[in-house]
N, C-alpha and C. Protein backbone atom coordinates (compact mmCIF):
# COMPACT_ATOMS: atom_id res chain seq x y z
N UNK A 1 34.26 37.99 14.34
CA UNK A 1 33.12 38.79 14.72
C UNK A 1 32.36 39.17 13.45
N UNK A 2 31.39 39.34 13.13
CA UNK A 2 30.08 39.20 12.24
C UNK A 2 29.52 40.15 13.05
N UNK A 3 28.82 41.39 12.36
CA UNK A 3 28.19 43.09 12.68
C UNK A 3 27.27 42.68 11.86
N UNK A 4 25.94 43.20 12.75
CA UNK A 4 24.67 43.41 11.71
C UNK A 4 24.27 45.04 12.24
N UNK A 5 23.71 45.38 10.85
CA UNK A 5 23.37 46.76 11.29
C UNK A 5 22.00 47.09 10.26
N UNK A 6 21.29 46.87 10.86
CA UNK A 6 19.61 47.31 10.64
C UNK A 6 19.20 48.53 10.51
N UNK A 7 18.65 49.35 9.38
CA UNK A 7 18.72 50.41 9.09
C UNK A 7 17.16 50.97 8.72
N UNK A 8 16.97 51.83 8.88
CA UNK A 8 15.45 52.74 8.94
C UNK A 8 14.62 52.38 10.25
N UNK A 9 13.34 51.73 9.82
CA UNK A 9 12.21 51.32 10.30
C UNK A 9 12.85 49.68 11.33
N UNK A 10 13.66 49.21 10.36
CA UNK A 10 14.25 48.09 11.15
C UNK A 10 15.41 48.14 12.63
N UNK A 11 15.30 49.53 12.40
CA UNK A 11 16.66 49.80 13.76
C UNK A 11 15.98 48.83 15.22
N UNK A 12 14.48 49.58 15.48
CA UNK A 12 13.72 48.72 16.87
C UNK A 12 13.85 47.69 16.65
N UNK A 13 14.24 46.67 15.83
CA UNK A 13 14.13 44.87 15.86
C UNK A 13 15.23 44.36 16.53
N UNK A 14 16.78 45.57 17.02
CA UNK A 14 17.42 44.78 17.59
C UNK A 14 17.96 45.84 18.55
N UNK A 15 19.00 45.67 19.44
CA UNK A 15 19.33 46.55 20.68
C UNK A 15 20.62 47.00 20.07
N UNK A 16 21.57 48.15 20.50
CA UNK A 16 22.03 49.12 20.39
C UNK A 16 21.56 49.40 19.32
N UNK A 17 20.27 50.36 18.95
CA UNK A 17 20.34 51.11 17.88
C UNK A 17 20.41 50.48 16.67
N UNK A 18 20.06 48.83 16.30
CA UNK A 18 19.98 48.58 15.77
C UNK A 18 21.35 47.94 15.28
N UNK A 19 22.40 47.77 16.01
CA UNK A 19 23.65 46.92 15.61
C UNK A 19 23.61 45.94 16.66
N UNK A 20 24.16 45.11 16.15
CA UNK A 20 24.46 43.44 16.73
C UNK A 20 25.45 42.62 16.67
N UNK A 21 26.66 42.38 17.48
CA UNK A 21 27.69 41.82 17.11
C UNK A 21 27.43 40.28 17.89
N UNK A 22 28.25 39.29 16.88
CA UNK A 22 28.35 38.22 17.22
C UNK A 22 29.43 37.36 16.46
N UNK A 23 30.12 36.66 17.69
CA UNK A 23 30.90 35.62 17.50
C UNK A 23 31.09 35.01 16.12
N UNK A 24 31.80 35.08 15.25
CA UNK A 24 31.13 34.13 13.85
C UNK A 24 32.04 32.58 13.97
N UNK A 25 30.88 32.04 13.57
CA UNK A 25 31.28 30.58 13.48
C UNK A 25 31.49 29.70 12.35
N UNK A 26 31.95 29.05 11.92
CA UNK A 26 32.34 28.19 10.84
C UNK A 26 30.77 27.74 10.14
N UNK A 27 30.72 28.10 8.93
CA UNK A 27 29.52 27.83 8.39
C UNK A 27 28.11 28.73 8.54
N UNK A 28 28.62 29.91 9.02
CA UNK A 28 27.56 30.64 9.36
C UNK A 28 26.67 31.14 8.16
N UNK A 29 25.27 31.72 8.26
CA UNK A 29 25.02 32.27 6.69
C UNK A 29 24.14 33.60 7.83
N UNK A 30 24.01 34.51 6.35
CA UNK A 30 23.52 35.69 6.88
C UNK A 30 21.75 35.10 7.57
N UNK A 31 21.24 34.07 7.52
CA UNK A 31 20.12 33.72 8.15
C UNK A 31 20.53 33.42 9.54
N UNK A 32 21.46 32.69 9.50
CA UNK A 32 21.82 32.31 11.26
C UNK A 32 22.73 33.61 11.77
N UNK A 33 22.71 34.57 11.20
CA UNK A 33 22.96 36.19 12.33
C UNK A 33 21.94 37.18 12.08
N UNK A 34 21.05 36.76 11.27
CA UNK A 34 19.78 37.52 11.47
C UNK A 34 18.70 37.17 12.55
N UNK A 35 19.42 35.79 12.62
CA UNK A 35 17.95 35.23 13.86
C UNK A 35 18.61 35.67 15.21
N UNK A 36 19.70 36.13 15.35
CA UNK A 36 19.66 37.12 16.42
C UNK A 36 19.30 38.63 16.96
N UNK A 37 18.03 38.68 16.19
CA UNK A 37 17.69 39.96 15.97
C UNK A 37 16.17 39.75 15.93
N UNK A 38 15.36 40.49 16.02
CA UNK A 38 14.05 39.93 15.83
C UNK A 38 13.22 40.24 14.28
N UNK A 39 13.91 40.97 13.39
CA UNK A 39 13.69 40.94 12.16
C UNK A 39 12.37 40.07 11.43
N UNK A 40 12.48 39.47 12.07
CA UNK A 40 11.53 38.45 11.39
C UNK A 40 9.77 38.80 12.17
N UNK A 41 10.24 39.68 13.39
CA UNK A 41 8.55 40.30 13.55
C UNK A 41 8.11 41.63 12.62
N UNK A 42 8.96 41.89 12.03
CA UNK A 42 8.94 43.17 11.32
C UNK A 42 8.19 43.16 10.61
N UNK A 43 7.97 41.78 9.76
CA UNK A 43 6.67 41.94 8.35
C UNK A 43 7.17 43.22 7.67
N UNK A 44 8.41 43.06 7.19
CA UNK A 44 9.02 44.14 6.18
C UNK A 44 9.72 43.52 5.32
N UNK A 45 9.36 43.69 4.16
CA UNK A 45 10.26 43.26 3.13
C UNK A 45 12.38 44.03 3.23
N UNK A 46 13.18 42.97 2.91
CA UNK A 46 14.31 44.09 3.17
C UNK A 46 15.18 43.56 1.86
N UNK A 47 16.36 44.29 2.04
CA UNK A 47 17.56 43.94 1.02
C UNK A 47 18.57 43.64 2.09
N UNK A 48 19.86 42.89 1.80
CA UNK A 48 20.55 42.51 2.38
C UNK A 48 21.93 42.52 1.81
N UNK A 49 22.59 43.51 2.49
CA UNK A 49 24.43 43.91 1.56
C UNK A 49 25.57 43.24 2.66
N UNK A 50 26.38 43.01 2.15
CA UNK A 50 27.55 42.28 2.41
C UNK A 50 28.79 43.11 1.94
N UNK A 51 29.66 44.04 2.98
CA UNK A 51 30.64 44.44 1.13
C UNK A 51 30.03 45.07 0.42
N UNK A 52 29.01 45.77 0.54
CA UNK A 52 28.64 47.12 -0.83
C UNK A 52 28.03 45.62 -1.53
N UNK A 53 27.77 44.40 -1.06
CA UNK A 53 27.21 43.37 -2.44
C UNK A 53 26.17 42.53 -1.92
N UNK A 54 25.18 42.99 -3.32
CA UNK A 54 23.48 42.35 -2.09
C UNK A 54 23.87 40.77 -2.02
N UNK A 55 23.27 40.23 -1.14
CA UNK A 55 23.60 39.07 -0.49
C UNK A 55 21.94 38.21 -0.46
N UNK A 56 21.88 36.72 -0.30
CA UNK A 56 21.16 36.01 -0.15
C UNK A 56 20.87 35.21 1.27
N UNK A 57 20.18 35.30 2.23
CA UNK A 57 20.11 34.57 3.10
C UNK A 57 20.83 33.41 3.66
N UNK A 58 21.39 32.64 2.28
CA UNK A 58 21.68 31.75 2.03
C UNK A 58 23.06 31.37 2.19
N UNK A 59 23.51 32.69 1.98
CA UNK A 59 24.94 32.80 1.86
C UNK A 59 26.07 33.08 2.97
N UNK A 60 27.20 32.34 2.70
CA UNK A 60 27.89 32.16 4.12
C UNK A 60 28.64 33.79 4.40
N UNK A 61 28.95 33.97 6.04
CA UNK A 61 29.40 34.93 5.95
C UNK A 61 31.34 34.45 6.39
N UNK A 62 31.82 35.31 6.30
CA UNK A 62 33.16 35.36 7.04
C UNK A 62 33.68 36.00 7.90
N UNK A 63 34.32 35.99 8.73
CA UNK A 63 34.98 37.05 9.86
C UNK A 63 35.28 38.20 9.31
N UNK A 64 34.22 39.58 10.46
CA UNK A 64 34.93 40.84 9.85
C UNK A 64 33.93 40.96 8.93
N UNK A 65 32.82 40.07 8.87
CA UNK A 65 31.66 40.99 7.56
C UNK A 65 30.70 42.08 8.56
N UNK A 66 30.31 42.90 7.90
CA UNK A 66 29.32 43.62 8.37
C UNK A 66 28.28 43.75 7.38
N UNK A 67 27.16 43.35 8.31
CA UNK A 67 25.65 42.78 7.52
C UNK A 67 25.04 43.92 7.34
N UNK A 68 24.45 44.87 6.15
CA UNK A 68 23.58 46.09 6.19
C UNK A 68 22.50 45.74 5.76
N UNK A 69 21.69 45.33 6.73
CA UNK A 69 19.95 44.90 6.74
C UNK A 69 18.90 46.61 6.25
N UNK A 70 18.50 46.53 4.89
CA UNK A 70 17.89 48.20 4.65
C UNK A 70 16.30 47.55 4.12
N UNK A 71 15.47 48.35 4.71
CA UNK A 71 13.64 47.96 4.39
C UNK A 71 13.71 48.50 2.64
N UNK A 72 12.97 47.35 2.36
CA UNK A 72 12.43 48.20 0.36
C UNK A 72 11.82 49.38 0.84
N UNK A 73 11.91 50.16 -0.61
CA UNK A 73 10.85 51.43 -0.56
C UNK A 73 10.11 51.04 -1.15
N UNK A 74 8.74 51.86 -1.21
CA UNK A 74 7.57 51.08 -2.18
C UNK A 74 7.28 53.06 -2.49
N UNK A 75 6.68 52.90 -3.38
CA UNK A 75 6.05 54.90 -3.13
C UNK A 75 5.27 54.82 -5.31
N UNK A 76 4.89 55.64 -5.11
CA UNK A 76 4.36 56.39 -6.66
C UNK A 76 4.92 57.45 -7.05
């Protein structure tokens, strides 16, 4: 099982409150459990942690990760 949990402004992009569990499969990367989420209408820049460790789209996940999807701040 693979947890995503979408945080601030990004909570509305997915259902319960912004967590999402799914099945994990062999070869998965944090892009193929984000596209179960609608994230990608957000037009928000984000960061992406793995483990307390920022992570790349790119990168595979393993059973038992929990994904913390957080929006940049921007401010003066």
């Amino acid at each position: 099982m693979v947890t995503i949990k979408l945080l601030a402004v990004l909570k509305g992009f997915a259902p319960n409150d912004g967590c999402v569990e799914l099945e994990h499969t062999p070869g998965m990367t944090i892009a193929d459990a984000l596209a179960a989420t609608n994230i990608a209408e957000a037009n928000v820049k984000y960061s992406v942690m793995v483990g307390n460790r920022r992570k790349k789209a790119e990168d595979a996940l393993e059973d038992g990760d929990i994904v913390t999807v957080m929006p940049l701040l921007a401010g003066g």
